[in-house]
N, C-alpha and C. Protein backbone atom coordinates (compact mmCIF):
# COMPACT_ATOMS: atom_id res chain seq x y z
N UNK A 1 0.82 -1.20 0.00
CA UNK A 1 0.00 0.00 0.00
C UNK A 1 0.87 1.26 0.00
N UNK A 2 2.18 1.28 0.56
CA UNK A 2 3.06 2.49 0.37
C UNK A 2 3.20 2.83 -0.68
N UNK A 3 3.96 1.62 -0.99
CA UNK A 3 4.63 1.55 -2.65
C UNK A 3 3.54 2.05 -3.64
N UNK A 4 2.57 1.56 -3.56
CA UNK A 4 1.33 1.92 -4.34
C UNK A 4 1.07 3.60 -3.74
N UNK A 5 0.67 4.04 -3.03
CA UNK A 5 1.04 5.72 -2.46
C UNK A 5 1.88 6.72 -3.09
N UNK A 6 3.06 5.85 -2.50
CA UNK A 6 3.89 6.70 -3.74
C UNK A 6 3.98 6.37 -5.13
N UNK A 7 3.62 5.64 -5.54
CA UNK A 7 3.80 5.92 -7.16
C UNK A 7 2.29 6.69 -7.55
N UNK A 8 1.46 6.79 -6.72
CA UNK A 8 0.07 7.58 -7.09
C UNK A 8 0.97 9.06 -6.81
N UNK A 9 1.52 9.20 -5.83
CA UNK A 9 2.41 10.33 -5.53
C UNK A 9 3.18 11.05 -6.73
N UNK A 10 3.62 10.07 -7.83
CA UNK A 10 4.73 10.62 -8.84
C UNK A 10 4.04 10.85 -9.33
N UNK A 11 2.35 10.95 -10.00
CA UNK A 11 1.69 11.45 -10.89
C UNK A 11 1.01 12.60 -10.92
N UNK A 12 1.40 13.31 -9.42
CA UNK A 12 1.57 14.71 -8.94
C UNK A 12 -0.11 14.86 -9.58
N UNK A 13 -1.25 14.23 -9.33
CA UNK A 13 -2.45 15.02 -10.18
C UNK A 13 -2.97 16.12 -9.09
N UNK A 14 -3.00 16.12 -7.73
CA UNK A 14 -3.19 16.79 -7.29
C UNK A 14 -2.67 18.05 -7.16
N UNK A 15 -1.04 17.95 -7.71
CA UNK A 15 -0.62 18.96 -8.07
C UNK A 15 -1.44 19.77 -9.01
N UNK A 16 -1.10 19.02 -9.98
CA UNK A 16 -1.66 19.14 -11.44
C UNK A 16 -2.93 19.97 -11.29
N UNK A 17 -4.26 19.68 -10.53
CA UNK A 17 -5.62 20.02 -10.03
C UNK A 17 -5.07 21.59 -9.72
N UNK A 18 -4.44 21.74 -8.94
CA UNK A 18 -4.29 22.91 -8.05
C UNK A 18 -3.71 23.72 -8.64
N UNK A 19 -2.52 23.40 -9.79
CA UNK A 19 -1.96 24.25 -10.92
C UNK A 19 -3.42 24.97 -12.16
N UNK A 20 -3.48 24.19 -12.13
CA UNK A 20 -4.96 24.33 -13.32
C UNK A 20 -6.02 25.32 -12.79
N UNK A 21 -6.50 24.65 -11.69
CA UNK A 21 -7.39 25.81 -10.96
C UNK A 21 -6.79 27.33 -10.39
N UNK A 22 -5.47 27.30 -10.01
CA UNK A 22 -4.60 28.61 -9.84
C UNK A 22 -4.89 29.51 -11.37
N UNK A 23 -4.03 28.69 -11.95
CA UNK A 23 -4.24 29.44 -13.89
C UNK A 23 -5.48 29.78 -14.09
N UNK A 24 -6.47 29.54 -13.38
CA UNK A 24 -7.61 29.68 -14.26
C UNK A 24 -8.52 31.25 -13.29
N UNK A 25 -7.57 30.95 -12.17
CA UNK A 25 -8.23 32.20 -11.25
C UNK A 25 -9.40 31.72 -10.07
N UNK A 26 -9.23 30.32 -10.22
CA UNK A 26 -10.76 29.53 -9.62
C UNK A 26 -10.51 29.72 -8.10
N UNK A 27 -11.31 29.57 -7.20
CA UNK A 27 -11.13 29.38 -6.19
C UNK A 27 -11.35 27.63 -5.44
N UNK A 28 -11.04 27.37 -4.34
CA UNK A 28 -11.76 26.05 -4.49
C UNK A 28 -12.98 25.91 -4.13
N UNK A 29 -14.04 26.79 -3.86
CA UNK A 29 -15.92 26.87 -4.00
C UNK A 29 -16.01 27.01 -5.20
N UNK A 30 -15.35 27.73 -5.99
CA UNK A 30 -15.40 27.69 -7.95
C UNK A 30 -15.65 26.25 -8.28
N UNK A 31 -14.63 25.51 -7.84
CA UNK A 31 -14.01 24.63 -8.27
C UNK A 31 -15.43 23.59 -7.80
N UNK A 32 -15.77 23.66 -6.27
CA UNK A 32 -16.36 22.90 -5.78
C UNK A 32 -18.40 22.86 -6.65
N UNK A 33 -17.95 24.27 -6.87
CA UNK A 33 -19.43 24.44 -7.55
C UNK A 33 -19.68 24.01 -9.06
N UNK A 34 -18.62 23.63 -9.50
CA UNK A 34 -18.61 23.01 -10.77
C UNK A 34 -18.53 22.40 -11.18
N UNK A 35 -17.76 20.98 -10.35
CA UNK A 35 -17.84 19.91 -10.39
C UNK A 35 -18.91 19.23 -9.24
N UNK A 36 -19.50 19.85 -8.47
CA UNK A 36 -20.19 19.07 -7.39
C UNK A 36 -19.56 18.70 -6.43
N UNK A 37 -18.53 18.41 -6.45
CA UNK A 37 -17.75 17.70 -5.00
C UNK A 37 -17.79 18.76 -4.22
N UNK A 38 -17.49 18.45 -3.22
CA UNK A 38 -17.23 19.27 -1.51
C UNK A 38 -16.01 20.12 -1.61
N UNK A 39 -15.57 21.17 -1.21
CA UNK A 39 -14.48 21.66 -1.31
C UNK A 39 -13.49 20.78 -0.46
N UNK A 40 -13.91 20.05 1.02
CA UNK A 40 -12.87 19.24 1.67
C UNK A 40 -12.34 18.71 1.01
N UNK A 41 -13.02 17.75 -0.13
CA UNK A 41 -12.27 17.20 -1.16
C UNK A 41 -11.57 17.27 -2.05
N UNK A 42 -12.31 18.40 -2.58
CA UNK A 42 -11.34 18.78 -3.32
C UNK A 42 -9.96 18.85 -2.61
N UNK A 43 -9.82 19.77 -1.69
CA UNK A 43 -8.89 19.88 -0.70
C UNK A 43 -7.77 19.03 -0.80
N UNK A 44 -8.02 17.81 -0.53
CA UNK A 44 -7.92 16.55 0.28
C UNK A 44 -7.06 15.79 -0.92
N UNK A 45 -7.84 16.14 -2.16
CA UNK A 45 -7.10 15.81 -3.75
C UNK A 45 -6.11 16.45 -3.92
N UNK A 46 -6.39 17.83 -3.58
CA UNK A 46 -5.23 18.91 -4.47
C UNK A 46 -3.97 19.08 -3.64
N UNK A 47 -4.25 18.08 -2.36
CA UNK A 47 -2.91 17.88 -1.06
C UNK A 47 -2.42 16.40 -1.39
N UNK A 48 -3.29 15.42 -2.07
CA UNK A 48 -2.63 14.17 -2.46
C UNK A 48 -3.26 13.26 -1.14
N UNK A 49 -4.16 13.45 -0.19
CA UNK A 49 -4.44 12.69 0.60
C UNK A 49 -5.37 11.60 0.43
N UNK A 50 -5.94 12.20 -0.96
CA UNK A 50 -7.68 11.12 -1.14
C UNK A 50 -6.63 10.89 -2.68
N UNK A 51 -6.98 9.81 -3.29
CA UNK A 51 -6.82 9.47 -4.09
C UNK A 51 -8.35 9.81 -4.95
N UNK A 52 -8.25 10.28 -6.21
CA UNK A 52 -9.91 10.41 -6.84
C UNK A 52 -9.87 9.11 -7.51
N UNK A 53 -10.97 8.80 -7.62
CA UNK A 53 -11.67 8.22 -8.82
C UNK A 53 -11.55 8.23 -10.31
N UNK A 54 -11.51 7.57 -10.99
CA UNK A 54 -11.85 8.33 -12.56
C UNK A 54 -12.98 9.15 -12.81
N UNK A 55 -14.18 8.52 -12.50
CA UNK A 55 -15.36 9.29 -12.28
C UNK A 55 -14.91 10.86 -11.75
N UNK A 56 -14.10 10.97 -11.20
CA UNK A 56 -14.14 12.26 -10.10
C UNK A 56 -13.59 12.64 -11.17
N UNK A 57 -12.48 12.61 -11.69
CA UNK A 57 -11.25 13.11 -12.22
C UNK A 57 -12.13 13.78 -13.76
N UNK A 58 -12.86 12.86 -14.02
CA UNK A 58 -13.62 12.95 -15.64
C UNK A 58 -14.11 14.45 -15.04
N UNK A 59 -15.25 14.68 -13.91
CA UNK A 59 -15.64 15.47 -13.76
C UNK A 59 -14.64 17.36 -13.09
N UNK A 60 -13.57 16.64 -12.96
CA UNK A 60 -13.05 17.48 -12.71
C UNK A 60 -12.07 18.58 -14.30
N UNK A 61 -12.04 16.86 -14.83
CA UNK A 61 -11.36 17.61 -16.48
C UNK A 61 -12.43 18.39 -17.16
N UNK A 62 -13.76 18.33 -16.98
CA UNK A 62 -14.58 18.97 -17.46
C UNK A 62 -14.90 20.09 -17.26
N UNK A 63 -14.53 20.16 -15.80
CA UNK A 63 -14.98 21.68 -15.32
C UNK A 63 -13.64 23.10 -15.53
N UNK A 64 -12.66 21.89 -16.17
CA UNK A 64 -11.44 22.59 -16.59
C UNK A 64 -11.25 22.63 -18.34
N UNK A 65 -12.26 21.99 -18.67
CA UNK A 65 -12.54 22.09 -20.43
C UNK A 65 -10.70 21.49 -20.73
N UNK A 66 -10.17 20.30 -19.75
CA UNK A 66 -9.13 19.82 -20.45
C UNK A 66 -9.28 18.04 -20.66
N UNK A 67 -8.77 17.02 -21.39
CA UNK A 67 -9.03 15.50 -21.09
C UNK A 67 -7.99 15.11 -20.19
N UNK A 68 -8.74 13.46 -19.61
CA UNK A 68 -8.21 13.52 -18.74
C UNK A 68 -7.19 12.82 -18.44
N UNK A 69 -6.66 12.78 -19.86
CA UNK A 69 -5.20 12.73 -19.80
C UNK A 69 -3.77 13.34 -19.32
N UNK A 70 -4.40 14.47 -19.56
CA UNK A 70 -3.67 15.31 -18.59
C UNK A 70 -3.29 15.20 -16.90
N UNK A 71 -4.06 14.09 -16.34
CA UNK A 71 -3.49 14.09 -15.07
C UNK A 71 -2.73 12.89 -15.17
N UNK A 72 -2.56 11.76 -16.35
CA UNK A 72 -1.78 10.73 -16.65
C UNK A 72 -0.34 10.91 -17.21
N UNK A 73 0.05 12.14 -17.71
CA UNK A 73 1.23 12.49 -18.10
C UNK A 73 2.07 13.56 -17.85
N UNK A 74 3.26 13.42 -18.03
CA UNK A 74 4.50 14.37 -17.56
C UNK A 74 4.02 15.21 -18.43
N UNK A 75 4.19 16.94 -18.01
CA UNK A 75 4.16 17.99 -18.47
C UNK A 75 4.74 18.05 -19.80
N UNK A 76 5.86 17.82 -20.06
CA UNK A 76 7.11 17.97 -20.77
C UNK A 76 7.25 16.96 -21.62
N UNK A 77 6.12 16.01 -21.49
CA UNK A 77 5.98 14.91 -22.39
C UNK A 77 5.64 15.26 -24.01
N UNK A 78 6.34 14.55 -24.85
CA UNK A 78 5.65 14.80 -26.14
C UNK A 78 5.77 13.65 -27.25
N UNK A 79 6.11 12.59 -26.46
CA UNK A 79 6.02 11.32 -27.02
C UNK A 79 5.22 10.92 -28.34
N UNK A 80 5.36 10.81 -29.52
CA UNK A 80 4.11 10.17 -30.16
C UNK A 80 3.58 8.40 -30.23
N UNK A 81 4.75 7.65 -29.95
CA UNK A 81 5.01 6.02 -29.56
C UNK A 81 4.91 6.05 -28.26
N UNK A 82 4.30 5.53 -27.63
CA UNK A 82 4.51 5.07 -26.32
C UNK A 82 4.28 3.23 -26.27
N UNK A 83 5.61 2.36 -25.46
CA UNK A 83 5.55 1.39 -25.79
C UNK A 83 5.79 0.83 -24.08
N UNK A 84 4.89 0.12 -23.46
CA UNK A 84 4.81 -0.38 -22.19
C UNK A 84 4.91 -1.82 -22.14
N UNK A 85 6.08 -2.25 -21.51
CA UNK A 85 7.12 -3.39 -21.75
C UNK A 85 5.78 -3.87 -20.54
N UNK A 86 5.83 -5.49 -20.45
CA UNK A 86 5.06 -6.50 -19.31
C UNK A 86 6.04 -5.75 -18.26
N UNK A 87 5.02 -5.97 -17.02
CA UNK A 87 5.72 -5.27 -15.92
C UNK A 87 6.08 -4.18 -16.05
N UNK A 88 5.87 -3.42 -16.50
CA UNK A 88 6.49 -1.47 -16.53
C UNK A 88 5.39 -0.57 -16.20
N UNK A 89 4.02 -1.23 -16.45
CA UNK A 89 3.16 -0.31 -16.09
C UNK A 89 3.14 0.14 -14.58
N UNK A 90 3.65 0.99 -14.20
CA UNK A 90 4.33 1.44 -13.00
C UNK A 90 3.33 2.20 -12.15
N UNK A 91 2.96 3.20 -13.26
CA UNK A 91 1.77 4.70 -12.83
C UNK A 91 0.49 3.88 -12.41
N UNK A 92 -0.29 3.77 -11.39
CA UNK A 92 -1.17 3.24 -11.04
C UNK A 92 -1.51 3.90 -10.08
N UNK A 93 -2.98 3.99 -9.84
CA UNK A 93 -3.98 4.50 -9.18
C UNK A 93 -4.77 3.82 -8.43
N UNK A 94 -5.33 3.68 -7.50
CA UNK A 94 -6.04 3.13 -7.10
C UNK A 94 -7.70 3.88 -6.45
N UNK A 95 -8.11 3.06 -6.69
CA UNK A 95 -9.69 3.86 -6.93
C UNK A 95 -10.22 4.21 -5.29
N UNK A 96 -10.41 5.75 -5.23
CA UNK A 96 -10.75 5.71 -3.60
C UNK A 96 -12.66 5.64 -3.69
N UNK A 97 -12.87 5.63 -2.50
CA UNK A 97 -14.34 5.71 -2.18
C UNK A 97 -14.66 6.77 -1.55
N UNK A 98 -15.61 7.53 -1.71
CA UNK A 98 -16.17 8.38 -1.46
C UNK A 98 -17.22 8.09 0.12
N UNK A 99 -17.61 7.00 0.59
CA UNK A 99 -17.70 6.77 1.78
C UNK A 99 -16.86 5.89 2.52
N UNK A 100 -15.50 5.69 2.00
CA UNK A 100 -14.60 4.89 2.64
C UNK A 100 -14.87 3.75 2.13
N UNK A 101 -13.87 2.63 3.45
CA UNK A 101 -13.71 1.35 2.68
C UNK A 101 -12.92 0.80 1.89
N UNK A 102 -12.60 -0.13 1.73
CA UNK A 102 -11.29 -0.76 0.58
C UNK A 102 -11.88 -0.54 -0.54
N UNK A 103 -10.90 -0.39 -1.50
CA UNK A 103 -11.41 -0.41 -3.03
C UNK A 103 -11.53 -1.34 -3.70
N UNK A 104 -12.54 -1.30 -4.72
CA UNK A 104 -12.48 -2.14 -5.40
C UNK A 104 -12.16 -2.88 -6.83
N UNK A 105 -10.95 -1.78 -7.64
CA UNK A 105 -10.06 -2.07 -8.38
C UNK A 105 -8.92 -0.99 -8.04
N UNK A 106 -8.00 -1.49 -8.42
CA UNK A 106 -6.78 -0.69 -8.77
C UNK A 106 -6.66 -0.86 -10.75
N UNK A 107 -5.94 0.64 -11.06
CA UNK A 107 -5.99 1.11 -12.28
C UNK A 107 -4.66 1.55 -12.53
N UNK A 108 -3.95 0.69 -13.47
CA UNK A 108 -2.34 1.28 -14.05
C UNK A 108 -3.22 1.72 -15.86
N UNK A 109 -2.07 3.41 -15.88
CA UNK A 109 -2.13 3.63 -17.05
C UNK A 109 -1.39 3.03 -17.65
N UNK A 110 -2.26 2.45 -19.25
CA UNK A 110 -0.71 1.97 -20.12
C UNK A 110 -0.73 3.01 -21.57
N UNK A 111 -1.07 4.17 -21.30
CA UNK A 111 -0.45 4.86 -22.19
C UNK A 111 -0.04 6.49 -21.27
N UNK A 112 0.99 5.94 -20.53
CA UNK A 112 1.54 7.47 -19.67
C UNK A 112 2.42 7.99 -20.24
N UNK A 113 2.25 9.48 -20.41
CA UNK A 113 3.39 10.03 -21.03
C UNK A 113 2.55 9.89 -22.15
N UNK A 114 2.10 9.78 -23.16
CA UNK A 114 1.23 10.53 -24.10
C UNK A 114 0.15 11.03 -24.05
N UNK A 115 0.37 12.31 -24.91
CA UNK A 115 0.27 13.70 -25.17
C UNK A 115 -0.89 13.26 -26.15
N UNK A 116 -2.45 13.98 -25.97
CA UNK A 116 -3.29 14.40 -27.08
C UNK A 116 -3.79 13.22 -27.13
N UNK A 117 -4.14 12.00 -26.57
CA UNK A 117 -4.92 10.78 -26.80
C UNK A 117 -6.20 10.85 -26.39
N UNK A 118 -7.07 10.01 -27.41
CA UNK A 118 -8.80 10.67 -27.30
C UNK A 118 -9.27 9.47 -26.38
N UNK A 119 -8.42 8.34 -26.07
CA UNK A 119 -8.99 7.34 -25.13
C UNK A 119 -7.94 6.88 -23.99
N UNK A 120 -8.01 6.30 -23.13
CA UNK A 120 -7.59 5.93 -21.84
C UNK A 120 -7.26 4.74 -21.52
N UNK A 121 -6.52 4.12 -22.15
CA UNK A 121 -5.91 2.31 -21.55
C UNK A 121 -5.64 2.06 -20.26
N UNK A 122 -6.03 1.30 -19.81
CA UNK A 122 -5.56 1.00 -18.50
C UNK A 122 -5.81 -0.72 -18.15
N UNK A 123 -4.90 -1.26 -17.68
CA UNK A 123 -4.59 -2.21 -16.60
C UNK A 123 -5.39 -2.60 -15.55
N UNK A 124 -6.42 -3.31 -15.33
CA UNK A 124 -7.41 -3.23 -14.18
C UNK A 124 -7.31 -4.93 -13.31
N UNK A 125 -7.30 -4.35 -12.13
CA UNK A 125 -7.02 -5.19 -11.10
C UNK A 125 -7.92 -5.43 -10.14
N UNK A 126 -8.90 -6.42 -9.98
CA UNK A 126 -10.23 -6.07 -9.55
C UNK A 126 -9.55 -7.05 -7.91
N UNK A 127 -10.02 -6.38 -6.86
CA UNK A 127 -10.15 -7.03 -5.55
C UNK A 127 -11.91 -7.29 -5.26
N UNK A 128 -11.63 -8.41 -4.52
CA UNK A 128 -12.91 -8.94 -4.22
C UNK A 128 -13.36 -8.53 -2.91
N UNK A 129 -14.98 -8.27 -2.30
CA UNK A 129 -15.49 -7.86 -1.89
C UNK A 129 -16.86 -8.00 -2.15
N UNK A 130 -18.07 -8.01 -0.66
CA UNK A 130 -19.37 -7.92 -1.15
C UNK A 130 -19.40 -6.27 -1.79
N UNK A 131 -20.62 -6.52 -2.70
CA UNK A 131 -21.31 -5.57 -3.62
C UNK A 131 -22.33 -4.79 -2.61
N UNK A 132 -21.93 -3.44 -2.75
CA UNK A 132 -22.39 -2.16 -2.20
C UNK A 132 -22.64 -1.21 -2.91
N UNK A 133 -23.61 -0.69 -3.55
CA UNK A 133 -24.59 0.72 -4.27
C UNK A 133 -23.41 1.41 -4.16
N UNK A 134 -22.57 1.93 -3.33
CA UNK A 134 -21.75 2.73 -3.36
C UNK A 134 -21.04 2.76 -4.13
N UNK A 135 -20.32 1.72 -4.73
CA UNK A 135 -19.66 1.31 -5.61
C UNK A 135 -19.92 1.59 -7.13
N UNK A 136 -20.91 2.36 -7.04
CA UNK A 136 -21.51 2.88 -8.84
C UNK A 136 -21.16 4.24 -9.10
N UNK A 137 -20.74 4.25 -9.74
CA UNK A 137 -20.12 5.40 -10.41
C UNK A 137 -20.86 5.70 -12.16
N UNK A 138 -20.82 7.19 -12.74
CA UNK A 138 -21.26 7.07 -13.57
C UNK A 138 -20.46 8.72 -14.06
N UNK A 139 -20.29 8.29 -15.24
CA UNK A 139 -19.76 9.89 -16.36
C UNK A 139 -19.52 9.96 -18.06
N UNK A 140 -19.58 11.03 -18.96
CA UNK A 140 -20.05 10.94 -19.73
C UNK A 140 -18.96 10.23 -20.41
N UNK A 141 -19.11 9.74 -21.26
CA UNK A 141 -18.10 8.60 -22.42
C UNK A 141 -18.93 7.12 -22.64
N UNK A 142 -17.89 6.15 -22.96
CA UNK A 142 -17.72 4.68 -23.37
C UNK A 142 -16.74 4.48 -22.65
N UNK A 143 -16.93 2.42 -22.47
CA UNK A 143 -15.70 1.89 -21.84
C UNK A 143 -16.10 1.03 -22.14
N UNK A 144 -15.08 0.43 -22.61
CA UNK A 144 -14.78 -1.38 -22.83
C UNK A 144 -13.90 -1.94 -21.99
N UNK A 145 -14.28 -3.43 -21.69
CA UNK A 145 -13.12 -4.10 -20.82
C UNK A 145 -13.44 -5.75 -21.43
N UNK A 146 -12.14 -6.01 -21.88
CA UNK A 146 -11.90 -7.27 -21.73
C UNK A 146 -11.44 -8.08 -21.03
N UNK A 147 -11.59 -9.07 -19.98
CA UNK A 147 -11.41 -9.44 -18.77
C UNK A 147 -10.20 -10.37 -19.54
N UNK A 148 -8.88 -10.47 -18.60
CA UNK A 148 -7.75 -11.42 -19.05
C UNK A 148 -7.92 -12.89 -18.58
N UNK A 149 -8.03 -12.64 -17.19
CA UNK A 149 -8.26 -13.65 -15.93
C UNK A 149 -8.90 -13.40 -15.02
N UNK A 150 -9.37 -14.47 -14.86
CA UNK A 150 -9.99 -14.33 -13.13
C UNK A 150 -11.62 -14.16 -13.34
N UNK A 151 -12.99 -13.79 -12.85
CA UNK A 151 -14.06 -13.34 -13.00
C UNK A 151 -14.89 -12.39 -12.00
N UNK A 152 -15.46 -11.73 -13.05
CA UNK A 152 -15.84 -10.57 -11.84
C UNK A 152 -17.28 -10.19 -12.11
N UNK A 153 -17.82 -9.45 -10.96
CA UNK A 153 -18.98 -9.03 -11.13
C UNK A 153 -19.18 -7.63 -11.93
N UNK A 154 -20.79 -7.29 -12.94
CA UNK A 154 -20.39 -5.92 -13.48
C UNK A 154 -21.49 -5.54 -13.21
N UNK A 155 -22.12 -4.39 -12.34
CA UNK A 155 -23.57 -3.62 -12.30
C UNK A 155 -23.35 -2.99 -13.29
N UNK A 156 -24.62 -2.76 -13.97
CA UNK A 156 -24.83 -1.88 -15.20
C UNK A 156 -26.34 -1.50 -14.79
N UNK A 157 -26.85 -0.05 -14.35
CA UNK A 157 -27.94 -0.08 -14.01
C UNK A 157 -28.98 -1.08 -13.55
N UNK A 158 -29.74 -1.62 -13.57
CA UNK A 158 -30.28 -2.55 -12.89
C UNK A 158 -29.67 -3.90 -13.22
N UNK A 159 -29.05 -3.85 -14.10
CA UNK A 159 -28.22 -5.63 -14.62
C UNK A 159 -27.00 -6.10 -14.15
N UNK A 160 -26.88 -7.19 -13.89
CA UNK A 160 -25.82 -7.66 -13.25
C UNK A 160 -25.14 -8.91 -14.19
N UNK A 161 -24.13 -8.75 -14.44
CA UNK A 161 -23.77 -9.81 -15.77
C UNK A 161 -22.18 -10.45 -15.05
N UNK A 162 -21.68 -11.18 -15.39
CA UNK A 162 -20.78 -12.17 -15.11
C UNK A 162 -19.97 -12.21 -15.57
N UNK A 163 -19.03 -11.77 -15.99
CA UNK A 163 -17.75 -12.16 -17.11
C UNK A 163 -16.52 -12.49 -16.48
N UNK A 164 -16.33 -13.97 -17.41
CA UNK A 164 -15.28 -15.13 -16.93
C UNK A 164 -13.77 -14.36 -18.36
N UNK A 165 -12.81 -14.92 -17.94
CA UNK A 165 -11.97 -14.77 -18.74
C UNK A 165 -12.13 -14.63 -20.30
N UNK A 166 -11.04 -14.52 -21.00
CA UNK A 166 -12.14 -14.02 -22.43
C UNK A 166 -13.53 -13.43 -22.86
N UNK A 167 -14.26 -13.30 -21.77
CA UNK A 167 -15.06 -12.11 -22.36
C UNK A 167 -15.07 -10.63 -22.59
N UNK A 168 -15.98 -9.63 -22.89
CA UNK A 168 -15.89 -8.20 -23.15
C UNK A 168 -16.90 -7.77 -22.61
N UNK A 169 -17.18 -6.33 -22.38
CA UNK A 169 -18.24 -5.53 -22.41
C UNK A 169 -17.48 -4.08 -22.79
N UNK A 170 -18.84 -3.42 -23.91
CA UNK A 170 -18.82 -2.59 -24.24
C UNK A 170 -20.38 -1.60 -23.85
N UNK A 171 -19.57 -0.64 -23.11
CA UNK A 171 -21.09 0.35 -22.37
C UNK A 171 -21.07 1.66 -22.55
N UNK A 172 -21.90 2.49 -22.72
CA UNK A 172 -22.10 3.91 -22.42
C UNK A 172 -21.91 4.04 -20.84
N UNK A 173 -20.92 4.49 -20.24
CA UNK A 173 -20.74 4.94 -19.38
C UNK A 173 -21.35 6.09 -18.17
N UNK A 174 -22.47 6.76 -19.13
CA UNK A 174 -23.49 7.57 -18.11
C UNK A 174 -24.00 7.08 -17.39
N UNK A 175 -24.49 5.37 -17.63
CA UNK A 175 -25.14 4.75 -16.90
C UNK A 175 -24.46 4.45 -15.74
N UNK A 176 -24.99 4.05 -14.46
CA UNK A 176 -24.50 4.40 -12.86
C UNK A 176 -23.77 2.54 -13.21
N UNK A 177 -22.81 2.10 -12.97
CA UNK A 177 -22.03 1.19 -13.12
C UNK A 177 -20.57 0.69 -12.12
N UNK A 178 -20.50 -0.49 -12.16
CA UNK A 178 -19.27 -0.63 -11.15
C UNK A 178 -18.97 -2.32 -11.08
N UNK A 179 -17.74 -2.53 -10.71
CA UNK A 179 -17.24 -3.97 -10.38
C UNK A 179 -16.92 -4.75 -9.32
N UNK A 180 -16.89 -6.31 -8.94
CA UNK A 180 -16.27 -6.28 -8.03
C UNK A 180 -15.70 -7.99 -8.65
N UNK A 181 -15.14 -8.33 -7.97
CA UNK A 181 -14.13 -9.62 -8.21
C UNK A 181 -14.95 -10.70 -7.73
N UNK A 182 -14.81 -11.93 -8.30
CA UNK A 182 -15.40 -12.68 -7.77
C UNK A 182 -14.63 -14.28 -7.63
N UNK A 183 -13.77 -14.24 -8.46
CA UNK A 183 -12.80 -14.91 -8.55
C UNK A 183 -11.54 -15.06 -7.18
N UNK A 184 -10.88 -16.03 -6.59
CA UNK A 184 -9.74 -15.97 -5.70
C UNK A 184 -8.69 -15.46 -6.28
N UNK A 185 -8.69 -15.92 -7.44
CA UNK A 185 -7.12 -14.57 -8.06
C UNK A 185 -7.06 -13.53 -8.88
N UNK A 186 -7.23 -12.72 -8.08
CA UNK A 186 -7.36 -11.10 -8.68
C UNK A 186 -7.60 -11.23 -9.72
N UNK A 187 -8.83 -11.03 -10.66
CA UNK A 187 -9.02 -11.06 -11.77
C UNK A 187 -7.96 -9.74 -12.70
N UNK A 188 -8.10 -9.83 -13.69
CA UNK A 188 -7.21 -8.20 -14.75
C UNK A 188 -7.87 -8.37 -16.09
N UNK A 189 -7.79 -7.42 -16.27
CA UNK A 189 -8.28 -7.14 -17.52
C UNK A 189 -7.38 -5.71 -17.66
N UNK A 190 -8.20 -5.79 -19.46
CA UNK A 190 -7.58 -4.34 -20.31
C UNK A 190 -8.85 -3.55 -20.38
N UNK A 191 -8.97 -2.16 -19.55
CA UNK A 191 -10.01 -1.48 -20.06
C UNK A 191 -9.78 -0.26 -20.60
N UNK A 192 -10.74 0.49 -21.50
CA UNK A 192 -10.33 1.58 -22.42
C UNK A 192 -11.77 2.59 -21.98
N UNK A 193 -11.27 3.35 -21.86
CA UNK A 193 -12.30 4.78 -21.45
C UNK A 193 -11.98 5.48 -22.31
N UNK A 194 -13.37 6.09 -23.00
CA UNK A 194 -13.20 7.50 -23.48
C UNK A 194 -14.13 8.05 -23.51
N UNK A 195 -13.93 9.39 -23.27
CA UNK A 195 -14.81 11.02 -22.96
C UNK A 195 -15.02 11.66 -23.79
N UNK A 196 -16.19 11.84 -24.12
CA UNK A 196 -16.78 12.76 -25.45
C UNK A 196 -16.45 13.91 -24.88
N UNK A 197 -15.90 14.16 -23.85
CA UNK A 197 -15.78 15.97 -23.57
C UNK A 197 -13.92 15.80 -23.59
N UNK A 198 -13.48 17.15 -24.57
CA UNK A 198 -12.34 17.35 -24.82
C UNK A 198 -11.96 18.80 -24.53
């Protein structure tokens, strides 16, 4: 859990949050009134103490009219190849909760360090746990996930579907949605997000 800390640590987004909203003149009630969240939280983000969500983060790139790629890459980056060797996906996130509690995936980017990408790869690591409403999240885009190993649970508004290794799902993402593991060995998959807001 350190190790995992700090490498959420090297992706400085909370920096990043607090640079953006400075430039822009916002305050953090600006900030808080535009995305909906609480200013504590915000807070709490822009100090590196809460880890956000994607959900959060989507809503936070929006209220900054930037994608939200930008909290996945080095400033100074301008890569047009980006090539992520097995084992290198390093940058990883892990998904906090908004009423506490363990999470219930962890998320490595595998395209960090590029600049201008209209979708979001990531590495997903589902931990198991009973299923809690809390756990639904919802924002504007698509996401696909193809599960590698392992099997997990998927709410999709009122549906609950199953997917064992080799399967997919492809969803509109507005809908209130979320996962949990169901499998003994950490299930993974490859999932891809993308945000119609740029």
């Amino acid at each position: 859990m350190n190790d995992l800390r700090e490498e959420v640590k090297e992706l400085q987004i909370g920096r990043k949050i607090r640079k953006l909203r400075q430039n822009r003149r916002m305050t953090l009630q600006d900030l808080a009134d535009q995305t909906g969240l609480s200013k504590p939280l915000l807070s709490q983000i822009e100090n590196d103490q809460v880890i956000p969500p994607l959900a959060t983060l989507l809503r936070i790139s929006k209220a900054f009219k930037v994608k939200i790629e930008n909290f996945f890459q080095e400033e100074d980056s301008s890569e047009n190849c980006i090539l992520v060797r097995a084992g290198e996906s390093r940058k990883q996130i892990q998904r906090g909760l908004s009423r506490g509690g363990s999470p219930p995936y962890i998320y490595h980017s595998l395209a960090y360090g590029k600049r201008d990408r209209s979708i979001e790869p990531f590495l997903m690591e589902f931990e198991a746990r009973t299923w809690d409403d809390t756990l639904l999240v919802s924002h504007d885009g698509q996401e696909f996930l193809f599960l590698l190993e392992g099997e997990v649970e998927f709410h999709y508004g009122e549906r609950v579907m199953q997917l064992k290794a080799g399967d997919s799902v492809f969803y509109d993402s507005g809908e209130p949605h979320g996962f949990i593991a169901l499998s003994e060995e950490p299930p993974r998959g490859v999932a891809v997000l993308y945000s119609r807001e740029s």
